[in-house]
PDB file of N, CA and C in Angstrom:
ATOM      1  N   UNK A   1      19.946-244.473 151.590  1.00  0.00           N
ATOM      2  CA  UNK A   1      19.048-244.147 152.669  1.00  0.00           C
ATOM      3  C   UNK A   1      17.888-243.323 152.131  1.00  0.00           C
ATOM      4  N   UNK A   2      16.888-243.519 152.551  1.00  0.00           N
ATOM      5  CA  UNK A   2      15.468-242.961 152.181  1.00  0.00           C
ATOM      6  C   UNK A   2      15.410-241.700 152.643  1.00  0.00           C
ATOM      7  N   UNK A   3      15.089-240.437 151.737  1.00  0.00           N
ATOM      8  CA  UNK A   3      14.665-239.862 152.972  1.00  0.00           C
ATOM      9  C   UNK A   3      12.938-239.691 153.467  1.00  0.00           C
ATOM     10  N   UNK A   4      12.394-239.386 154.112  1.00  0.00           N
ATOM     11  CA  UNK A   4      11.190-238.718 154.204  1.00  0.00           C
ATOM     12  C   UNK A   4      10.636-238.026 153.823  1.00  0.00           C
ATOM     13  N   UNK A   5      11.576-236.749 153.933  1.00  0.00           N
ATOM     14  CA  UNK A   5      10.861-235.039 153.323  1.00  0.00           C
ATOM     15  C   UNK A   5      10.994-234.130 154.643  1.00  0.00           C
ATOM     16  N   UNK A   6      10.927-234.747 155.681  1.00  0.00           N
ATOM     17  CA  UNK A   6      10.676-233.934 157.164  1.00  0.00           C
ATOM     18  C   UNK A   6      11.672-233.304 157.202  1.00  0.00           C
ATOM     19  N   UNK A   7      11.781-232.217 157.527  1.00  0.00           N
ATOM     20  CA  UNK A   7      12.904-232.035 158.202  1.00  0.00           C
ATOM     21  C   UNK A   7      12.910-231.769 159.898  1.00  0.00           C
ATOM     22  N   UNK A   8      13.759-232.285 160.881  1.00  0.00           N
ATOM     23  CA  UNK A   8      13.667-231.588 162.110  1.00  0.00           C
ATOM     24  C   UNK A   8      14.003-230.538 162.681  1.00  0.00           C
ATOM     25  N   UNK A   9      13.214-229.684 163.252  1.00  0.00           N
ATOM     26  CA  UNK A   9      13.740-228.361 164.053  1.00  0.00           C
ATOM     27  C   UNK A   9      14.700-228.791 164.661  1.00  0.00           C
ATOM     28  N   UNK A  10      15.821-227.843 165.201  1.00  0.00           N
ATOM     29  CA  UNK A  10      16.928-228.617 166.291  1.00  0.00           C
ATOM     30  C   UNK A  10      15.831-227.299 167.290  1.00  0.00           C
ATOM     31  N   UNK A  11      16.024-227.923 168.451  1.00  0.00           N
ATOM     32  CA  UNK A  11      15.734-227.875 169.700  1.00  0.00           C
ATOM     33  C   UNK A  11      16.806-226.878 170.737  1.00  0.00           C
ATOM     34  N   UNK A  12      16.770-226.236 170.882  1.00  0.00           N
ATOM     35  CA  UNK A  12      17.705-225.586 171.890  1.00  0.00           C
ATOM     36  C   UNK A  12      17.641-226.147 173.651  1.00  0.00           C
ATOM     37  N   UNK A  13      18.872-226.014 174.124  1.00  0.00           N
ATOM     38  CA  UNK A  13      18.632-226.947 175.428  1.00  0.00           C
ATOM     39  C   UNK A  13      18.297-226.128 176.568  1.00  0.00           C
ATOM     40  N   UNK A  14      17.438-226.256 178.145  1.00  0.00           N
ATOM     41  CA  UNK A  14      17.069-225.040 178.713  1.00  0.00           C
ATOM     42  C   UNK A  14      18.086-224.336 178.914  1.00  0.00           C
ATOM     43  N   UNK A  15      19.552-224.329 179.381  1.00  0.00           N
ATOM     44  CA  UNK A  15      20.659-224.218 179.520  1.00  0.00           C
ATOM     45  C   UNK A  15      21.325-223.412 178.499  1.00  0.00           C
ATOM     46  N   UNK A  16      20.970-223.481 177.142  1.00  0.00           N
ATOM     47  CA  UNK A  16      21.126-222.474 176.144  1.00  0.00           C
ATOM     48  C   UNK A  16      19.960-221.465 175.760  1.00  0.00           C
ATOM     49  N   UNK A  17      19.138-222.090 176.425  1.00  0.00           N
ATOM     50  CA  UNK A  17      17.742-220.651 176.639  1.00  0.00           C
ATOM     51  C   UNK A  17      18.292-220.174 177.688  1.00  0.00           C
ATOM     52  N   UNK A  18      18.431-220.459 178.395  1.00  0.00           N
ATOM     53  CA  UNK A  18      19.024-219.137 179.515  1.00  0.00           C
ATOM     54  C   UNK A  18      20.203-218.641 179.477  1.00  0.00           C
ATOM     55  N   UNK A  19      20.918-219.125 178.756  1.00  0.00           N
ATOM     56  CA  UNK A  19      22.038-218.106 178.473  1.00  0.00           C
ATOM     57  C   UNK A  19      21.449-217.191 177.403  1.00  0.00           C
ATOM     58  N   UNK A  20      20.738-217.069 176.780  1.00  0.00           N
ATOM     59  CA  UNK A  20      20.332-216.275 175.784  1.00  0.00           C
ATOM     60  C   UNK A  20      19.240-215.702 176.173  1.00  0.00           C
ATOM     61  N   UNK A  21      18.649-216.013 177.293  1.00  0.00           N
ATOM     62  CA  UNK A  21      18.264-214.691 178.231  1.00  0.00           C
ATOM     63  C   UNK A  21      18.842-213.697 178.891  1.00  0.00           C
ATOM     64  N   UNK A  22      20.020-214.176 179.629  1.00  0.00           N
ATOM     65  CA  UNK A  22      20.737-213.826 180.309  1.00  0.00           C
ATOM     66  C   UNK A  22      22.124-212.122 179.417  1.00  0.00           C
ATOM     67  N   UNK A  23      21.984-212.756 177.853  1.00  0.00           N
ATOM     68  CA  UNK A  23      22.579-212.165 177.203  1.00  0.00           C
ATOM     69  C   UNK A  23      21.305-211.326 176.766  1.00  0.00           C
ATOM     70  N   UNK A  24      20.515-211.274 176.700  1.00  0.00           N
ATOM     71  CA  UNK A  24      19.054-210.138 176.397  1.00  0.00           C
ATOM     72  C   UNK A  24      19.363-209.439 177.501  1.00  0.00           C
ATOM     73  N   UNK A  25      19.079-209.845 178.492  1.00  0.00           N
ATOM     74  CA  UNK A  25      19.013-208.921 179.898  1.00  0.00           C
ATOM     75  C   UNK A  25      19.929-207.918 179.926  1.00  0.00           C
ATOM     76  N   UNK A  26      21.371-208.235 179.402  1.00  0.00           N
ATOM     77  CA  UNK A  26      22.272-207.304 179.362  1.00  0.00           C
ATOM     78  C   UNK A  26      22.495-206.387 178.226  1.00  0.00           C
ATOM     79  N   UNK A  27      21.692-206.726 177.198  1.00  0.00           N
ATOM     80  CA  UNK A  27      21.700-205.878 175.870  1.00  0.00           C
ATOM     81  C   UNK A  27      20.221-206.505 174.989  1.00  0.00           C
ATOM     82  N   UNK A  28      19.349-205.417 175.871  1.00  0.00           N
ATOM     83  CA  UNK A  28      17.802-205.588 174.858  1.00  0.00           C
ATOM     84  C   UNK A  28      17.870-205.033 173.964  1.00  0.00           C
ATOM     85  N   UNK A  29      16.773-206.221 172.880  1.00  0.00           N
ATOM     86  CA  UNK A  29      17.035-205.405 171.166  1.00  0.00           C
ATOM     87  C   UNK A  29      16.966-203.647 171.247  1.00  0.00           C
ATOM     88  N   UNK A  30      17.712-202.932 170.605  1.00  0.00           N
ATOM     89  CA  UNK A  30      17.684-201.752 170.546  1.00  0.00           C
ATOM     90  C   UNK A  30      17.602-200.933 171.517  1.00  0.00           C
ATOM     91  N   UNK A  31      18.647-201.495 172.525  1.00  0.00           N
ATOM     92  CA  UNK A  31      19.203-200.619 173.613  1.00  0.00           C
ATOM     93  C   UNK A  31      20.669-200.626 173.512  1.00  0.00           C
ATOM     94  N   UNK A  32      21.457-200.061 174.508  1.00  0.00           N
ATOM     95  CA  UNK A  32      22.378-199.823 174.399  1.00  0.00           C
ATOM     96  C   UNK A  32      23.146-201.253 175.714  1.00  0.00           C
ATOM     97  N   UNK A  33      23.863-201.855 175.756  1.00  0.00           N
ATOM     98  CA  UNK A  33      24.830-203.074 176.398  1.00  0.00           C
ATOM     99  C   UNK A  33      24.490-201.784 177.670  1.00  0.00           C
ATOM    100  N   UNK A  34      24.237-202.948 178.803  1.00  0.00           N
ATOM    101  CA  UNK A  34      24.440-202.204 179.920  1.00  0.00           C
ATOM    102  C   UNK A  34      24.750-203.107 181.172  1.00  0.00           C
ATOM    103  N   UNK A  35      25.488-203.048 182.074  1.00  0.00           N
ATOM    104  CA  UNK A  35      26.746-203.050 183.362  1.00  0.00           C
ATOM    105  C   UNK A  35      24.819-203.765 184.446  1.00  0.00           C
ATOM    106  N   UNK A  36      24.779-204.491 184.870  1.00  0.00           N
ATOM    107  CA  UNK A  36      24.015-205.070 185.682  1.00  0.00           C
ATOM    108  C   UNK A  36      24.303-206.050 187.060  1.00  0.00           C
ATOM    109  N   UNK A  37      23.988-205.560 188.373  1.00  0.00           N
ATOM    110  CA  UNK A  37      24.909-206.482 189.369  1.00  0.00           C
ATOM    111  C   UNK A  37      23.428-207.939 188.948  1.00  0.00           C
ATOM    112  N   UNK A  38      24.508-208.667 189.507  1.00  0.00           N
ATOM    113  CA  UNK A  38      23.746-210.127 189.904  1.00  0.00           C
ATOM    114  C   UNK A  38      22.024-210.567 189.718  1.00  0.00           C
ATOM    115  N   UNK A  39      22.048-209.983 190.807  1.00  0.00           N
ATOM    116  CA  UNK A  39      20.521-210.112 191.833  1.00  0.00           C
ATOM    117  C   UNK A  39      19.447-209.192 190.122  1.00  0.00           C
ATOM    118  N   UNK A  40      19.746-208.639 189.237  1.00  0.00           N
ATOM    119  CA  UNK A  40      19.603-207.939 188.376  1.00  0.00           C
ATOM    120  C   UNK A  40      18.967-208.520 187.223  1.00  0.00           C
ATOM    121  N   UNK A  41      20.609-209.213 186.456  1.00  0.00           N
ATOM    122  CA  UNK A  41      20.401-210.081 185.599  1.00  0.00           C
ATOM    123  C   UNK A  41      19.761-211.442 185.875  1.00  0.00           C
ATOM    124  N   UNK A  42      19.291-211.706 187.315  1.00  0.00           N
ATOM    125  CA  UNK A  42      18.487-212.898 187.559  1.00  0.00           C
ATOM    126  C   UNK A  42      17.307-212.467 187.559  1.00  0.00           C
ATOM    127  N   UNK A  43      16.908-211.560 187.840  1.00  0.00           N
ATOM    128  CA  UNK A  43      15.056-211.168 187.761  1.00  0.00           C
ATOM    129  C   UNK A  43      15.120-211.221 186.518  1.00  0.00           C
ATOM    130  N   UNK A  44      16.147-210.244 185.658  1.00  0.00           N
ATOM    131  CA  UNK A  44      15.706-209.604 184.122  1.00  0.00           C
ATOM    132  C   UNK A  44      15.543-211.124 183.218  1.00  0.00           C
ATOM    133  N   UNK A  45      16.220-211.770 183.438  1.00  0.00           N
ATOM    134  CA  UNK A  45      16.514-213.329 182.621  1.00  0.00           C
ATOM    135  C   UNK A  45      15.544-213.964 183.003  1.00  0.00           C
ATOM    136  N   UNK A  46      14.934-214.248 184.203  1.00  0.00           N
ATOM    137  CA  UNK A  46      13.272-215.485 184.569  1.00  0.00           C
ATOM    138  C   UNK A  46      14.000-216.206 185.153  1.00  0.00           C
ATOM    139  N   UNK A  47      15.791-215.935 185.241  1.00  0.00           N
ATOM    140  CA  UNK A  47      16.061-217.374 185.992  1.00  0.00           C
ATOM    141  C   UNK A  47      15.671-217.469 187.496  1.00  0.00           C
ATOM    142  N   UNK A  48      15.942-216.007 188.339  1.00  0.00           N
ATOM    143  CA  UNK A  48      15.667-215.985 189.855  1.00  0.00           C
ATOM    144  C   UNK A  48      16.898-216.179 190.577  1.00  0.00           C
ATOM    145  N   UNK A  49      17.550-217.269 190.208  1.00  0.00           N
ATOM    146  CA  UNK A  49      18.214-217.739 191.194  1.00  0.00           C
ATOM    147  C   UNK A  49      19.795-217.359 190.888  1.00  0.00           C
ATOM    148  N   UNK A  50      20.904-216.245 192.248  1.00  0.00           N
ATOM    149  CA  UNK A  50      21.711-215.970 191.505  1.00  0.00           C
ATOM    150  C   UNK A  50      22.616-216.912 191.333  1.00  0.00           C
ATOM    151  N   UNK A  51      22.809-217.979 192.138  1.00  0.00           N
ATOM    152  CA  UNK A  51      24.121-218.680 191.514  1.00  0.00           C
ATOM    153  C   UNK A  51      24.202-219.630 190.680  1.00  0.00           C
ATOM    154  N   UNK A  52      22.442-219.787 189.799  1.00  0.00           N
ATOM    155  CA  UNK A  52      22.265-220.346 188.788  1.00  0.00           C
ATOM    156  C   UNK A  52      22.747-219.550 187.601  1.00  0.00           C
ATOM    157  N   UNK A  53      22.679-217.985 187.665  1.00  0.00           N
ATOM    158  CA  UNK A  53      22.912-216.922 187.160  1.00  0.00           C
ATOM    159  C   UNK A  53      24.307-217.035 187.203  1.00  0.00           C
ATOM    160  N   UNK A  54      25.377-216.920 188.160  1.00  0.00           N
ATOM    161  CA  UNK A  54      26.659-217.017 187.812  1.00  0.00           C
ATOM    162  C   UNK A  54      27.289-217.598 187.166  1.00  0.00           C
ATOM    163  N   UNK A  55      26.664-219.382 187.696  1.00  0.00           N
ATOM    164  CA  UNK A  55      27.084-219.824 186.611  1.00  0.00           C
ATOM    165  C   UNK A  55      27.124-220.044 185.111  1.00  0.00           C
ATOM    166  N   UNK A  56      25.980-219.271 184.992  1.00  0.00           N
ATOM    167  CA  UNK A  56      25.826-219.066 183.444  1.00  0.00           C
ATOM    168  C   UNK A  56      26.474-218.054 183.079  1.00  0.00           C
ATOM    169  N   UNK A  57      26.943-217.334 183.595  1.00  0.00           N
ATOM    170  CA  UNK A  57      27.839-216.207 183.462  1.00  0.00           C
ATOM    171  C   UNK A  57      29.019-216.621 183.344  1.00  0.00           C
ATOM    172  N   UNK A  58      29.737-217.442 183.729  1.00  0.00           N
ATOM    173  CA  UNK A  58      31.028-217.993 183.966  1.00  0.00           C
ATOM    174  C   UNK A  58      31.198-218.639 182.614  1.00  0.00           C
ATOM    175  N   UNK A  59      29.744-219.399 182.416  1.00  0.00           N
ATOM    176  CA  UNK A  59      29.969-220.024 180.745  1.00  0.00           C
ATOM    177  C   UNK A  59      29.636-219.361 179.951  1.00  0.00           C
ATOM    178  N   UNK A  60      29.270-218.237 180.213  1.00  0.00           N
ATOM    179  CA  UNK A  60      29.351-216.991 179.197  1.00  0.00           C
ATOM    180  C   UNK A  60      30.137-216.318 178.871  1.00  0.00           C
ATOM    181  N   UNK A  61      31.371-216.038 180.125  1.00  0.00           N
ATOM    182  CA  UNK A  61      32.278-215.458 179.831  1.00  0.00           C
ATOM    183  C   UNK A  61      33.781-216.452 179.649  1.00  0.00           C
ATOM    184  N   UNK A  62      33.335-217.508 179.601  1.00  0.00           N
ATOM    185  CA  UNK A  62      34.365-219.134 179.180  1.00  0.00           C
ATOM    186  C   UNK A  62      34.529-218.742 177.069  1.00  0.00           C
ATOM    187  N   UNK A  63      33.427-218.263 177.286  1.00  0.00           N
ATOM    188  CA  UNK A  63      33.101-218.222 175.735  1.00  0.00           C
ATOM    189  C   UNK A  63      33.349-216.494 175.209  1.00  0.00           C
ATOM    190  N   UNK A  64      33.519-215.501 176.066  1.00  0.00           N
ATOM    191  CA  UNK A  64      34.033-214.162 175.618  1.00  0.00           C
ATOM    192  C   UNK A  64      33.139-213.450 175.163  1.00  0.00           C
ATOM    193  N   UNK A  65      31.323-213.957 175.682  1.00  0.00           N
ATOM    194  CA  UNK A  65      30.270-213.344 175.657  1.00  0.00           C
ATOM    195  C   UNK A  65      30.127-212.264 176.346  1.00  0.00           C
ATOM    196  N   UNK A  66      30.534-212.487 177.721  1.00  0.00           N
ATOM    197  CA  UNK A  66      30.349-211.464 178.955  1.00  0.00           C
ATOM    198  C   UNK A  66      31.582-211.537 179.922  1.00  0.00           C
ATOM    199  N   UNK A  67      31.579-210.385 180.073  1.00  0.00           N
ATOM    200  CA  UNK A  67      32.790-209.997 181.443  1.00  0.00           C
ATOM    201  C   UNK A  67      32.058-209.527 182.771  1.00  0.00           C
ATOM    202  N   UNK A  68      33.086-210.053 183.920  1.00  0.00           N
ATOM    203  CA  UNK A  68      32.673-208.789 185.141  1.00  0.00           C
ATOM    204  C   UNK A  68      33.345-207.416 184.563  1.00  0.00           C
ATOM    205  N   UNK A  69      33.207-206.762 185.676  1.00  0.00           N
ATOM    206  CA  UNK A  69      33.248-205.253 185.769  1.00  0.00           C
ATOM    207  C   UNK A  69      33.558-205.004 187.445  1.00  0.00           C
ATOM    208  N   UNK A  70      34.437-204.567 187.740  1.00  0.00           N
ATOM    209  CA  UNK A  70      35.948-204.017 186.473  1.00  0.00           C
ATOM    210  C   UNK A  70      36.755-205.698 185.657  1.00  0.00           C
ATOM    211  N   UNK A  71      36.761-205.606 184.617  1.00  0.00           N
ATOM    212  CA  UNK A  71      37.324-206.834 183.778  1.00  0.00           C
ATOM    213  C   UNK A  71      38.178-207.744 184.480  1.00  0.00           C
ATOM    214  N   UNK A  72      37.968-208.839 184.707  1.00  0.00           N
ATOM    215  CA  UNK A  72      39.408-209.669 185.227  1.00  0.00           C
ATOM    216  C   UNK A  72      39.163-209.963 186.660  1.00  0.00           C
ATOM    217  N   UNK A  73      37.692-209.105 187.269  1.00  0.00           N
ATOM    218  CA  UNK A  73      37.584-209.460 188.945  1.00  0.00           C
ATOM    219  C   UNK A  73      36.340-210.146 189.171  1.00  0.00           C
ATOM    220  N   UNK A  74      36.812-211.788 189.303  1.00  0.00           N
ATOM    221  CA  UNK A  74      35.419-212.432 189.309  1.00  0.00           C
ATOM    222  C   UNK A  74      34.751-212.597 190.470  1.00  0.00           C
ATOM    223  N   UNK A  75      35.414-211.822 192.139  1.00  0.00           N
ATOM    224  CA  UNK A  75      34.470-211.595 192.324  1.00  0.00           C
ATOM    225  C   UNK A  75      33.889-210.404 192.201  1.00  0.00           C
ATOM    226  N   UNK A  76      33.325-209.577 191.691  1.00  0.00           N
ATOM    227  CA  UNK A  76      32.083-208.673 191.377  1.00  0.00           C
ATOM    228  C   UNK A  76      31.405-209.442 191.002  1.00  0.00           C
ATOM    229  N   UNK A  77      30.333-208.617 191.343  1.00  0.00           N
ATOM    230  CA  UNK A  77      28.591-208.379 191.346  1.00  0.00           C
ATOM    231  C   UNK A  77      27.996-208.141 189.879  1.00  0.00           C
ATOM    232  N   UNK A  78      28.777-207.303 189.679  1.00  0.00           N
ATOM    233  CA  UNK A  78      28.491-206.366 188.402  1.00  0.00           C
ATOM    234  C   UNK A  78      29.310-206.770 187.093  1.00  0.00           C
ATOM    235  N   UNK A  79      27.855-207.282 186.399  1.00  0.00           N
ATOM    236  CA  UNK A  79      28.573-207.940 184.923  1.00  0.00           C
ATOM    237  C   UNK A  79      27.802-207.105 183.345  1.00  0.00           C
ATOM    238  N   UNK A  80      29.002-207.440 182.427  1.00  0.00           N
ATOM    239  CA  UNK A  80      28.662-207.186 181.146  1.00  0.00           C
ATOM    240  C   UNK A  80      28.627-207.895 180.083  1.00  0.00           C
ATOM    241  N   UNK A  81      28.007-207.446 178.644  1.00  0.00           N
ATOM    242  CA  UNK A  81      28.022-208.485 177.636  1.00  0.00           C
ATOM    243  C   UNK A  81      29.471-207.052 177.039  1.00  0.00           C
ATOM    244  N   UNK A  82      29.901-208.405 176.212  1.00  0.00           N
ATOM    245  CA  UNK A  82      31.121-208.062 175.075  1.00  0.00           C
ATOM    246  C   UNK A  82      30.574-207.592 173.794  1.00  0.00           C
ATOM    247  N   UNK A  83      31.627-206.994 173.303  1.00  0.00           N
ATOM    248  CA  UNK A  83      31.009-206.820 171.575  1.00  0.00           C
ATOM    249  C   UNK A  83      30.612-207.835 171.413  1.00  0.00           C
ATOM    250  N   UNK A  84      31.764-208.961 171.542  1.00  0.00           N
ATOM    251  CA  UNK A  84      31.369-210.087 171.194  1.00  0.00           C
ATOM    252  C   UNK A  84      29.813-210.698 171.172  1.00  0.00           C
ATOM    253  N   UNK A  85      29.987-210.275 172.632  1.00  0.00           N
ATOM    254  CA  UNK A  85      28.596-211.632 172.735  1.00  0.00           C
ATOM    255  C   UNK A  85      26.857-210.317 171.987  1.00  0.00           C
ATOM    256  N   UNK A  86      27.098-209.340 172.138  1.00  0.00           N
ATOM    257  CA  UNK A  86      26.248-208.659 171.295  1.00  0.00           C
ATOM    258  C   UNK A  86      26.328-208.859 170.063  1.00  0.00           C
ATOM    259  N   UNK A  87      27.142-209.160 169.096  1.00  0.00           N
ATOM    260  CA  UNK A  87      27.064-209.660 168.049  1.00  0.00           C
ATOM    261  C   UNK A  87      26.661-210.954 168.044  1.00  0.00           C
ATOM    262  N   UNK A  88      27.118-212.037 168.680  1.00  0.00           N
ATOM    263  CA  UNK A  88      26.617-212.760 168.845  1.00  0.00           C
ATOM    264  C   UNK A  88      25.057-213.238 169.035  1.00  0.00           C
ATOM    265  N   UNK A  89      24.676-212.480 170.280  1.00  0.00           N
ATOM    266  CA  UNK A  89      23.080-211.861 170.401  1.00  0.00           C
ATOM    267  C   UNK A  89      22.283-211.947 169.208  1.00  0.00           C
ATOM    268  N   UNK A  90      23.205-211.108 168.267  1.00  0.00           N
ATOM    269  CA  UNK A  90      22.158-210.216 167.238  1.00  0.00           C
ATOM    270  C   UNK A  90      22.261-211.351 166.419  1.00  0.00           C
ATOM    271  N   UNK A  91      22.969-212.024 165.941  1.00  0.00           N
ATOM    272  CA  UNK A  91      22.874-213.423 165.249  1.00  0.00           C
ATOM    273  C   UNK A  91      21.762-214.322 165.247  1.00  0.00           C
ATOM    274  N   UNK A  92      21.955-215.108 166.557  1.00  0.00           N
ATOM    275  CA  UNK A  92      20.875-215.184 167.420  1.00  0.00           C
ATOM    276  C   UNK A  92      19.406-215.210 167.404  1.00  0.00           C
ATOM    277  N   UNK A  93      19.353-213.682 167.515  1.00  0.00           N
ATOM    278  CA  UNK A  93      18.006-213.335 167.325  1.00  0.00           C
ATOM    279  C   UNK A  93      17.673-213.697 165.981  1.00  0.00           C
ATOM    280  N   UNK A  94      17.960-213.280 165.061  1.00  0.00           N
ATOM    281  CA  UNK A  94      18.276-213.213 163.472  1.00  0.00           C
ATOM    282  C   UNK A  94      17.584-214.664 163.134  1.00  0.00           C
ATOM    283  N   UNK A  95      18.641-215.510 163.891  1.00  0.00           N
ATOM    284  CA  UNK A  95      18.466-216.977 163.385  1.00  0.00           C
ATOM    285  C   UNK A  95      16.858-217.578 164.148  1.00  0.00           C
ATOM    286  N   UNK A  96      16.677-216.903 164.900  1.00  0.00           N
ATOM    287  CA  UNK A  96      15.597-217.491 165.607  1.00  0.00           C
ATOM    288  C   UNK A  96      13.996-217.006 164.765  1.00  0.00           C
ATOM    289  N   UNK A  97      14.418-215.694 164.249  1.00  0.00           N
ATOM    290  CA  UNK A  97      13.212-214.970 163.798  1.00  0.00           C
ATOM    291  C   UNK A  97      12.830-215.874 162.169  1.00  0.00           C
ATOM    292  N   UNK A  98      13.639-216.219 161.445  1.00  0.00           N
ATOM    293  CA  UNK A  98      13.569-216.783 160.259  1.00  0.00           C
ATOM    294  C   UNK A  98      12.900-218.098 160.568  1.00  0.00           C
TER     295      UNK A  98
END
């Protein structure tokens, strides 16, 4: 097989841009992880809408990025990012800046 020389950017999908807003919102570079209800992390993210917001939350925390608060009660309002998903974050960013 030939190649070209090109290489392609991979593309991120909107759906993984907003989860990686959604994980900013809750831990901006060089702040400290912080506890945010709903209506919160949807302004802070651009998404607006909260139960577009939940559900990205739900697949955020499918993945051990983010928890509610108090841990284990899905329904609350009030959610967090994990070590996890702050490390994750910081990856992330990392990979995006290069």
């Amino acid at each position: 097989m030939e190649s070209t020389g090109t290489t392609k950017k991979k593309r991120l999908s909107p759906s993984s841009m907003s989860q990686i807003h959604i994980l900013n919102a809750l831990s901006p570079s060089g702040a400290e992880p912080r506890r945010l209800q709903i209506d919160e992390i949807a302004t802070l993210s651009g998404i607006r809408d909260e139960k577009e917001t939940q559900r990205f939350l739900f697949i955020l925390e499918g993945q051990k990025l983010v928890s509610p608060f108090p841990e284990g009660d899905f329904t609350s309002k009030i959610w967090q990012i994990t070590s996890q998903g702050a490390q994750t974050l910081k990856q992330i960013s990392s990979n995006l800046s290069n």
